[in-house]
N, C-alpha and C. Protein backbone atom coordinates (compact mmCIF):
# COMPACT_ATOMS: atom_id res chain seq x y z
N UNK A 1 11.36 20.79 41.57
CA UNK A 1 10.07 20.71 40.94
C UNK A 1 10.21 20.19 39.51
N UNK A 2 11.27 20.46 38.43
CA UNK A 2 11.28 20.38 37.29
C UNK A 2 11.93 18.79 37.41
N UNK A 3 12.67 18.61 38.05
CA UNK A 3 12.57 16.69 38.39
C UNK A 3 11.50 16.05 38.41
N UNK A 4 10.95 16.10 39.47
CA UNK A 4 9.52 15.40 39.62
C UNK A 4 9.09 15.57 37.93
N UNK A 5 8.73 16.94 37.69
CA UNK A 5 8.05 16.56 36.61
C UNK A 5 8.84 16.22 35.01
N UNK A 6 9.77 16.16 35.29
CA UNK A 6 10.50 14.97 34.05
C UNK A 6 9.96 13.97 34.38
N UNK A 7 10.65 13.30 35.36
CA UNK A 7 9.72 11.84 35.59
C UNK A 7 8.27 11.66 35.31
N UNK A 8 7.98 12.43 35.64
CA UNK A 8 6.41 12.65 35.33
C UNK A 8 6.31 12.56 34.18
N UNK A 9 6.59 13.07 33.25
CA UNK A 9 6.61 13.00 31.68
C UNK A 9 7.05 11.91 30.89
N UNK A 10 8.22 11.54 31.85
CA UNK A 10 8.96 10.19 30.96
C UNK A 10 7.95 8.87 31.42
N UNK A 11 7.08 8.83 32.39
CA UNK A 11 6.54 7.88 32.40
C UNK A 11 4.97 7.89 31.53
N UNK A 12 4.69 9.09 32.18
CA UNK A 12 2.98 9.35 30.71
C UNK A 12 3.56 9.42 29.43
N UNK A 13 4.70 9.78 28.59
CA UNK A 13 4.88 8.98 27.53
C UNK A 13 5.26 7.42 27.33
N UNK A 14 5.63 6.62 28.21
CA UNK A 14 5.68 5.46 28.40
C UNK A 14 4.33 4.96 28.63
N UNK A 15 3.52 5.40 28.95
CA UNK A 15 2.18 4.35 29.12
C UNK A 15 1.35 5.16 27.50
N UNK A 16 1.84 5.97 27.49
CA UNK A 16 0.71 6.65 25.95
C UNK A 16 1.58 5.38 25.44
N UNK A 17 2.88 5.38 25.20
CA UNK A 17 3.37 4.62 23.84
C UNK A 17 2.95 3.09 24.51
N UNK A 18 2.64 2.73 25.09
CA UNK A 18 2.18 0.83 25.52
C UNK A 18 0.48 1.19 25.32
N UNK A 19 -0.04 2.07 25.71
CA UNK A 19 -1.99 2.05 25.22
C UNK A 19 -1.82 2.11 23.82
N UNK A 20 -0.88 2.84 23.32
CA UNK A 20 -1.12 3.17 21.36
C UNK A 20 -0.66 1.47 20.96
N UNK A 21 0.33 0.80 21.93
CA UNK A 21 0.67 -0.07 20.98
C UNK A 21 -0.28 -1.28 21.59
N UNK A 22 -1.09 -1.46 23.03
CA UNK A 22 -2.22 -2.39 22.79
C UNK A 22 -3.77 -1.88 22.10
N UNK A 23 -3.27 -0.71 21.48
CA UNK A 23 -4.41 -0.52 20.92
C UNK A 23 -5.09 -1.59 19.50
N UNK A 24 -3.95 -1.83 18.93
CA UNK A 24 -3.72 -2.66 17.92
C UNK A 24 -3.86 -4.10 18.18
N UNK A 25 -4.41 -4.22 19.06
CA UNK A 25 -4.27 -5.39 19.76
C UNK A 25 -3.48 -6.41 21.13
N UNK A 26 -3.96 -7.38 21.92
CA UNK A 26 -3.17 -7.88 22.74
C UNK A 26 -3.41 -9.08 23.32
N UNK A 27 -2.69 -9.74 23.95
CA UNK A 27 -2.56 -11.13 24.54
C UNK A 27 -2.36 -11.06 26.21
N UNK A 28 -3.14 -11.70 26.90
CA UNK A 28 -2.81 -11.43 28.45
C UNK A 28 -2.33 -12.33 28.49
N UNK A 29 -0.85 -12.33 29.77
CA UNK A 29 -0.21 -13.47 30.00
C UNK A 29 -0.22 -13.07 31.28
N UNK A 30 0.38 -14.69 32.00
CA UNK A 30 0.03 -14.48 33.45
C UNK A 30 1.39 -14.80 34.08
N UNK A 31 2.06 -13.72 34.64
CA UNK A 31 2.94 -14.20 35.25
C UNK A 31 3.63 -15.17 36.45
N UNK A 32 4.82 -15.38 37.08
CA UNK A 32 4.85 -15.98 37.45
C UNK A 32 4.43 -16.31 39.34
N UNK A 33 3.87 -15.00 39.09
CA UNK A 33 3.26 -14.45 40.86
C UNK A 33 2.15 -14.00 40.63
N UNK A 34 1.37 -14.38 39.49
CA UNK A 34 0.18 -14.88 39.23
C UNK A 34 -1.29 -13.62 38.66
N UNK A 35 0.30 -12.17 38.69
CA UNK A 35 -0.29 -11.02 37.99
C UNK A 35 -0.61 -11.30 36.63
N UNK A 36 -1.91 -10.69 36.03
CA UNK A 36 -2.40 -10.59 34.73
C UNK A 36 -1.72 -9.99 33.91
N UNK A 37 -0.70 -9.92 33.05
CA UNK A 37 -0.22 -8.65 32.27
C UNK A 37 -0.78 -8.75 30.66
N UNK A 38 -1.01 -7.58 30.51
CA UNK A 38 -1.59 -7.55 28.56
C UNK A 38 -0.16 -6.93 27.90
N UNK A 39 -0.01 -7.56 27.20
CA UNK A 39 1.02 -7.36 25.96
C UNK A 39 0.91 -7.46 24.84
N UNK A 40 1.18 -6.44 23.86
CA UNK A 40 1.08 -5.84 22.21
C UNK A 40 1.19 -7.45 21.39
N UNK A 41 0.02 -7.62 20.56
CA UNK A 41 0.45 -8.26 19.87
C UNK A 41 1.18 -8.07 18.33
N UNK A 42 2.15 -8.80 17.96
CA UNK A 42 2.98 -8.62 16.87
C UNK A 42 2.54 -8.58 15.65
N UNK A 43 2.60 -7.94 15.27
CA UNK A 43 2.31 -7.43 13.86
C UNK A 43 2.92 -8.75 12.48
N UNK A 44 1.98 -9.09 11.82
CA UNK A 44 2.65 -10.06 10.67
C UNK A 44 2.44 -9.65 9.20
N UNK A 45 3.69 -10.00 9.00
CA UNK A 45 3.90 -9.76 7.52
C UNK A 45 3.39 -7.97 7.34
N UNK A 46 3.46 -7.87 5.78
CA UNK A 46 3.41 -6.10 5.11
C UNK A 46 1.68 -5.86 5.65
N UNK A 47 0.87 -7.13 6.06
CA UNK A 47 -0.70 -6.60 5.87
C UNK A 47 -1.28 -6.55 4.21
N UNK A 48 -0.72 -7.48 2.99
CA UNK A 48 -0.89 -6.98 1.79
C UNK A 48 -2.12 -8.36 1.99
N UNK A 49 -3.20 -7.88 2.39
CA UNK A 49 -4.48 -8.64 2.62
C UNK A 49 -5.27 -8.66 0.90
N UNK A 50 -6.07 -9.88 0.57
CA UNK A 50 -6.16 -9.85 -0.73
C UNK A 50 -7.10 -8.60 -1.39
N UNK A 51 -8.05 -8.10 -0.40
CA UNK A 51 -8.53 -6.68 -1.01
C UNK A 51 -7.59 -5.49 -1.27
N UNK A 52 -6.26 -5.24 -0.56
CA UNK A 52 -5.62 -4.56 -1.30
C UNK A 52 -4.97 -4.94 -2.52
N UNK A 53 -4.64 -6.11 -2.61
CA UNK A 53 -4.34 -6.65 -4.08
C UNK A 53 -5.38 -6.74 -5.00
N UNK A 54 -6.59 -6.72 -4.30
CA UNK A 54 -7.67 -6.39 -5.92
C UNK A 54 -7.55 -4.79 -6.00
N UNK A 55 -7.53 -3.89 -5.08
CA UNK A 55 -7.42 -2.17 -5.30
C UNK A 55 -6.28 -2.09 -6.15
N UNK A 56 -5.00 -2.26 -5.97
CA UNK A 56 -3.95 -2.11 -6.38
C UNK A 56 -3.80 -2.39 -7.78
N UNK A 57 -4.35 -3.79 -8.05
CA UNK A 57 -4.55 -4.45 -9.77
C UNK A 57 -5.82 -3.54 -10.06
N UNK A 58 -6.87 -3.16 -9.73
CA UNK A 58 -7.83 -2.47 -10.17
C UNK A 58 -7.27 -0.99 -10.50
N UNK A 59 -6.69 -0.58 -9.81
CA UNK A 59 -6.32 0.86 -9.94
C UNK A 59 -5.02 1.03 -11.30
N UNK A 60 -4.27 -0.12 -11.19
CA UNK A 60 -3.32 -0.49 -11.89
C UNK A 60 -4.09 -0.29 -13.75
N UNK A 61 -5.14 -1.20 -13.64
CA UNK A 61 -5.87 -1.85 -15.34
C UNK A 61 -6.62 0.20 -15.55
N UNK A 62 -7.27 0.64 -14.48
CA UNK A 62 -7.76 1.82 -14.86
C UNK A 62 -6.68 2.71 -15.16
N UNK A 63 -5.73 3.13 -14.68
CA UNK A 63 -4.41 4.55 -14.81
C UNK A 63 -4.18 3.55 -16.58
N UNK A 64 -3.44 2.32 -17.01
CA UNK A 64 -3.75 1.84 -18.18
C UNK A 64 -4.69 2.13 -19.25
N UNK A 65 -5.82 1.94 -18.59
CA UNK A 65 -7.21 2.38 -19.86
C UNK A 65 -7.07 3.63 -19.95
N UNK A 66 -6.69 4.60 -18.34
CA UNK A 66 -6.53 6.24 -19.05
C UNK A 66 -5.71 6.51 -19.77
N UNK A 67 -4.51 5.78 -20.06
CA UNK A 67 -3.17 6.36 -20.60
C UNK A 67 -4.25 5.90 -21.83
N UNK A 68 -4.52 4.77 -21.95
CA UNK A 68 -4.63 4.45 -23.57
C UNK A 68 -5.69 5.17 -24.46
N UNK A 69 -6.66 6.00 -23.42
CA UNK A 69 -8.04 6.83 -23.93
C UNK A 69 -7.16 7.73 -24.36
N UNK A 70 -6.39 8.44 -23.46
CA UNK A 70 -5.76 10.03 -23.87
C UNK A 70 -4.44 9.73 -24.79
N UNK A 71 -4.05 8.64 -24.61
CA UNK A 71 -2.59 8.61 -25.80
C UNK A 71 -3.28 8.11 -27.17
N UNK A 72 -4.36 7.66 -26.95
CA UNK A 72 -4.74 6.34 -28.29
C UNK A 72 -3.77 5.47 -28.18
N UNK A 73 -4.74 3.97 -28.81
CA UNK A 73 -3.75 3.05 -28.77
C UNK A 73 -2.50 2.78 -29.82
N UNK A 74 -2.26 3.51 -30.62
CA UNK A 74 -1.20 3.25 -31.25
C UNK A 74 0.07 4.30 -30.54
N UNK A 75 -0.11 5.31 -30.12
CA UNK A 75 0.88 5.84 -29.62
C UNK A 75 1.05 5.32 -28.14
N UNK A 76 -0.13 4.46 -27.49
CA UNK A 76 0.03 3.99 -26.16
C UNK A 76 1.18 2.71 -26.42
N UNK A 77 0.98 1.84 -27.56
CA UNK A 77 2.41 0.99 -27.70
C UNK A 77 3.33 1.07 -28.15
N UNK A 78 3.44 2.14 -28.58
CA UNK A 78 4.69 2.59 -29.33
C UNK A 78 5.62 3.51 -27.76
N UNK A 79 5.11 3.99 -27.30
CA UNK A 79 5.24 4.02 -25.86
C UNK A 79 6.25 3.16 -25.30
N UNK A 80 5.15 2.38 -25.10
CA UNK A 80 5.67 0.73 -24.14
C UNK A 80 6.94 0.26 -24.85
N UNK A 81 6.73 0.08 -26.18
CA UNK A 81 7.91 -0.37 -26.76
C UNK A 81 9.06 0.66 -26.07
N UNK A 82 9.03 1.78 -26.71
CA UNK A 82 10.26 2.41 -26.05
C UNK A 82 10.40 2.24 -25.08
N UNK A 83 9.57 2.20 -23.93
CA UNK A 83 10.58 1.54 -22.68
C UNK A 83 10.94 0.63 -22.62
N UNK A 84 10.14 -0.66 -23.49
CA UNK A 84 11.17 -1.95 -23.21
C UNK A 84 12.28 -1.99 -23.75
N UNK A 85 12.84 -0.65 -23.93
CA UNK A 85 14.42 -1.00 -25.38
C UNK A 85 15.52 -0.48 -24.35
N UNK A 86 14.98 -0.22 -22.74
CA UNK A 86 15.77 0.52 -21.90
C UNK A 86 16.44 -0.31 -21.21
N UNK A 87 16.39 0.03 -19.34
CA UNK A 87 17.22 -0.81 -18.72
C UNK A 87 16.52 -2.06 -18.11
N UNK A 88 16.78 -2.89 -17.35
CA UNK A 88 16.24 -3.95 -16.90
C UNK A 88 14.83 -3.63 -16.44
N UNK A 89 15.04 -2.21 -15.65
CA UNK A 89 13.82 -2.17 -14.60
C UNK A 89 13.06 -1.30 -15.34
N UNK A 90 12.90 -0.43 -16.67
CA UNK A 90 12.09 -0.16 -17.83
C UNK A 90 11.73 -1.33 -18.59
N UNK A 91 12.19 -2.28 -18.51
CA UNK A 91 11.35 -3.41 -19.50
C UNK A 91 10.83 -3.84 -18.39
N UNK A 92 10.87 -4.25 -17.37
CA UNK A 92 10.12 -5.00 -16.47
C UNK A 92 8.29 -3.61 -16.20
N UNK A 93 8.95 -2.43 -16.31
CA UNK A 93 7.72 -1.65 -16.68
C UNK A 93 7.18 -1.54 -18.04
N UNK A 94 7.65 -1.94 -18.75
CA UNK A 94 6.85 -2.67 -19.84
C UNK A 94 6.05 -3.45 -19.77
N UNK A 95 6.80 -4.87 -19.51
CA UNK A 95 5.57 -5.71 -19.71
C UNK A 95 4.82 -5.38 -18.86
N UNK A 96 4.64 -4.77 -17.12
CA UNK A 96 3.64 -4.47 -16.53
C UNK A 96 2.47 -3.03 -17.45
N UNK A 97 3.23 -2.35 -17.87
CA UNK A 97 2.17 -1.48 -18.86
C UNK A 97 1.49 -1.94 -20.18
N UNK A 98 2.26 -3.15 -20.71
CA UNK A 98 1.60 -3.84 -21.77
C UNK A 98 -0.06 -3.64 -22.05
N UNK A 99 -0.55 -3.49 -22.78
CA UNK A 99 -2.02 -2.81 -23.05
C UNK A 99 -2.52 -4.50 -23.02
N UNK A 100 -3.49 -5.03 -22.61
CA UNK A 100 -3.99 -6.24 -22.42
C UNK A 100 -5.75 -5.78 -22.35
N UNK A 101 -6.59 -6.94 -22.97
CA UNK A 101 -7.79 -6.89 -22.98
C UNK A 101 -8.92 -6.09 -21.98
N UNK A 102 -8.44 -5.92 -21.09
CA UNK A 102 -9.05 -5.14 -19.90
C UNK A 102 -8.87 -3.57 -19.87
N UNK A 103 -7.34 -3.18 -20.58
CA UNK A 103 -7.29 -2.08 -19.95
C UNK A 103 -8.02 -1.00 -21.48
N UNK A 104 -7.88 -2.15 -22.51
CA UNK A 104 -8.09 -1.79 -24.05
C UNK A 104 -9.90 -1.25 -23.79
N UNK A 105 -10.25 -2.20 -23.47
CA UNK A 105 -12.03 -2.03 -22.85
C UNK A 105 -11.99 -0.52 -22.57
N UNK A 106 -11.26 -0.69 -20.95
CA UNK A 106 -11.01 0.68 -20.26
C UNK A 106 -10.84 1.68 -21.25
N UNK A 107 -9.95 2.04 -21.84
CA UNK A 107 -9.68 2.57 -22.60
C UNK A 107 -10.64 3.51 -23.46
N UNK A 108 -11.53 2.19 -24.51
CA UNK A 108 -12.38 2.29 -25.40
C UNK A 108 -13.38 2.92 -25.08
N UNK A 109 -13.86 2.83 -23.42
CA UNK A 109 -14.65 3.57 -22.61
C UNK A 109 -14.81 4.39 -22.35
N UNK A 110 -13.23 5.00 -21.95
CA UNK A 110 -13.18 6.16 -21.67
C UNK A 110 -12.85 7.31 -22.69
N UNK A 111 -12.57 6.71 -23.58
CA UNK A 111 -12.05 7.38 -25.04
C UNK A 111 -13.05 8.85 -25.38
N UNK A 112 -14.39 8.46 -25.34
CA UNK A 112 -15.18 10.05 -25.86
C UNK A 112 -15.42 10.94 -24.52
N UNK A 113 -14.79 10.15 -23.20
CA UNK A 113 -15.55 11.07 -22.35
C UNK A 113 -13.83 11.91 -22.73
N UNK A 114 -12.69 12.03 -23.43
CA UNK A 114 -11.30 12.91 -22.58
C UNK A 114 -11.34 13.34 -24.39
N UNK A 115 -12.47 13.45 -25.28
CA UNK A 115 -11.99 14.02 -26.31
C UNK A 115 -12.86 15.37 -26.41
């Protein structure tokens, strides 16, 4: 009895894991005895579609304007400087934290609502 139902099991997880993966999509191809078969289509590239690159830069310029409301801007570059005096991959977070016209706005904005 506990045979049967291994098999039993090893195959309903085999069709859960092929429905989860044409869930995502699929392509019917026709074989060569003229059966229909659907098969998963492949996944491309990370998916970094351009609305997550506006979330990501948006979310990026705001966490910026907050640092610079709650640090002020003179201790927000004096900051930055010190990390750019570090290792390769602290200056490269430098210039990405660099205070630039957008996040200064941000900033200026948010400045009386965190005092």
């Amino acid at each position: 009895m506990s045979d049967s139902f291994a098999g039993f099991d090893a195959r309903r997880r085999r069709i859960e894991t092929k429905h989860g993966k044409l869930a995502n999509g699929y392509d019917l191809h026709m074989q060569k005895d003229g059966l229909i078969v659907a098969r998963p289509r492949r996944t491309r590239g990370l998916g970094v579609t351009p609305r997550v690159l506006i979330l990501v830069v948006a979310a990026l310029l705001g966490f910026k304007g907050f640092l610079i409301a709650a640090l002020g801007p003179m201790a927000y570059s004096d900051r930055v400087e010190r990390l750019g005096a570090g290792s390769a991959f602290e200056k490269a977070g430098a210039w990405v934290m660099q205070a630039d016209p957008v996040s200064r706005e941000i900033g200026a904005a948010l400045a009386p609502y965190l005092k």
